[in-house]
C-alpha atoms as a PDB file:
ATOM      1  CA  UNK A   1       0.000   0.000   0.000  1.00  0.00           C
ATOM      2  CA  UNK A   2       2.699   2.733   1.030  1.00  0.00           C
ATOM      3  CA  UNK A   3       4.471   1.869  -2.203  1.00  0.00           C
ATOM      4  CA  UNK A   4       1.032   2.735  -4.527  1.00  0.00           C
ATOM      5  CA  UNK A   5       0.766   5.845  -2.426  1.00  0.00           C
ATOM      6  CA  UNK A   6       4.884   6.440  -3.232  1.00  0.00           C
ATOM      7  CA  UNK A   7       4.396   5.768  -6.928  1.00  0.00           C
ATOM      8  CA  UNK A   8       1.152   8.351  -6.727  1.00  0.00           C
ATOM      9  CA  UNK A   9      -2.131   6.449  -6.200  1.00  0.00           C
ATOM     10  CA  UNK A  10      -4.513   6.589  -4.128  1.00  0.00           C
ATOM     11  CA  UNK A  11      -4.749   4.511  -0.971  1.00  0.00           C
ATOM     12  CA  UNK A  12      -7.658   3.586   1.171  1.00  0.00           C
ATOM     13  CA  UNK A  13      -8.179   1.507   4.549  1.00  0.00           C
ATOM     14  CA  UNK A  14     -11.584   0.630   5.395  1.00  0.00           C
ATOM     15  CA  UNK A  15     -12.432  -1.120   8.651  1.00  0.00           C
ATOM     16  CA  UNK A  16     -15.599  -2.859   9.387  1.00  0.00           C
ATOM     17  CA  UNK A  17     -16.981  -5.566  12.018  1.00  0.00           C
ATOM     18  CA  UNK A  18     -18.760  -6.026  14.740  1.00  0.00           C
ATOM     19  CA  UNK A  19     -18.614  -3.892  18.235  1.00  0.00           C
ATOM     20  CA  UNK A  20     -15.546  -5.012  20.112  1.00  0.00           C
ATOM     21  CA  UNK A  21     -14.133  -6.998  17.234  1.00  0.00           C
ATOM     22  CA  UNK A  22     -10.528  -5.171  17.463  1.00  0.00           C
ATOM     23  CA  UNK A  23     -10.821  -2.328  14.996  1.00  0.00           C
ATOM     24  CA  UNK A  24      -9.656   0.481  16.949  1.00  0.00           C
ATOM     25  CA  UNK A  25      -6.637  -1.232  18.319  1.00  0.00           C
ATOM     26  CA  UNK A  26      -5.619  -2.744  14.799  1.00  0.00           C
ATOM     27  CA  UNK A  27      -5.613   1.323  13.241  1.00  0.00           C
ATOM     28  CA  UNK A  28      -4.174   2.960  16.411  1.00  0.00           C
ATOM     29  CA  UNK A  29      -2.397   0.056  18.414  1.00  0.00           C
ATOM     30  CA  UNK A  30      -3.291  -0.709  22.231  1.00  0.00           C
ATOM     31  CA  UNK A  31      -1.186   1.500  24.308  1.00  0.00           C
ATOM     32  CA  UNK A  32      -4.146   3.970  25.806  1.00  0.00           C
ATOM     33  CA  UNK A  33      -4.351   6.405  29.044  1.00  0.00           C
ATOM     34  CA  UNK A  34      -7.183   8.036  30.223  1.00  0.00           C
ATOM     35  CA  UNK A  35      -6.882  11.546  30.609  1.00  0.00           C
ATOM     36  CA  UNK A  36      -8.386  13.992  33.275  1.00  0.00           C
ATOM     37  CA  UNK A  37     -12.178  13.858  31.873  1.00  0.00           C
ATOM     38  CA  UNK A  38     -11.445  10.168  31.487  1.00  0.00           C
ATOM     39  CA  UNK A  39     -11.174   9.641  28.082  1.00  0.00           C
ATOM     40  CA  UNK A  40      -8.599   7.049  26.743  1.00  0.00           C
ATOM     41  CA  UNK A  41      -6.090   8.491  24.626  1.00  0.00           C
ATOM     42  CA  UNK A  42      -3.681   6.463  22.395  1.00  0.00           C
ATOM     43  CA  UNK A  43      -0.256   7.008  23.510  1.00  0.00           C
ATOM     44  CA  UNK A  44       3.203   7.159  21.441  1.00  0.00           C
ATOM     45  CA  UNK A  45       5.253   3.646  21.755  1.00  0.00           C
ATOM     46  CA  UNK A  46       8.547   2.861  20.468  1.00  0.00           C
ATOM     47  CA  UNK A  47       7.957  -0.980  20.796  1.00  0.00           C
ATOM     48  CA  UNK A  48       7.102  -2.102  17.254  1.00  0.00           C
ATOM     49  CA  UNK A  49       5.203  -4.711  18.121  1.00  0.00           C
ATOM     50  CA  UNK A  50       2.132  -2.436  19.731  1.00  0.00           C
ATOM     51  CA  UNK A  51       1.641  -0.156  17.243  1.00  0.00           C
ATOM     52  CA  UNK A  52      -0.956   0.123  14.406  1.00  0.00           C
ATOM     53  CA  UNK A  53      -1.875   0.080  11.019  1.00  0.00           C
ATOM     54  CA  UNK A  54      -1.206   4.009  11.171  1.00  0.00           C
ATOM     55  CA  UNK A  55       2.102   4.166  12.705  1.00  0.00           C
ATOM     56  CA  UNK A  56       3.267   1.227  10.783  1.00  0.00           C
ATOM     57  CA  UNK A  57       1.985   2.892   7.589  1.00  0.00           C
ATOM     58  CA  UNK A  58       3.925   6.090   8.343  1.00  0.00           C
ATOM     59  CA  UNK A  59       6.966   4.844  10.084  1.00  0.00           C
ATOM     60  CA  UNK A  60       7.370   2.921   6.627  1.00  0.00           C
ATOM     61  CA  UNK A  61       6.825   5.823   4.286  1.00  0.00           C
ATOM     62  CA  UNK A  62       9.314   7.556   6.117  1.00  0.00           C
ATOM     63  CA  UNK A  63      11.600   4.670   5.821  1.00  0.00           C
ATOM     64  CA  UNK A  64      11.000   4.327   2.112  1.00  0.00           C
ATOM     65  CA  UNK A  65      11.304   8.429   1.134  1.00  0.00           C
END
């Protein structure tokens, strides 16, 4: 995918399932921390294995330009 977008096309992710089935966590990763009104935040984390679709996409294009 980061290679289309590299070589100018258009990319797309589209996520879709059931309540509780693990979207969230496979865009954004699973490292959250609720904040003073109590709302979980996603949180920066330099251990590859925890992060997401998103920060894998990006770390990658960085990589690649």
């Amino acid at each position: 995918m980061v290679e289309h977008v590299i070589g100018g096309f258009h990319s797309t992710v589209f996520c879709y399932g059931q309540t509780g089935a693990g979207k969230t966590y496979t865009m954004d990763g699973y490292k959250y921390k609720k904040d003073g009104r109590g709302i979980y935040l996603p949180q920066v984390d330099s251990d590859p294995n925890t992060r997401g679709l998103v920060q894998r996409s990006i770390s990658d294009l960085v990589n690649k330009i």
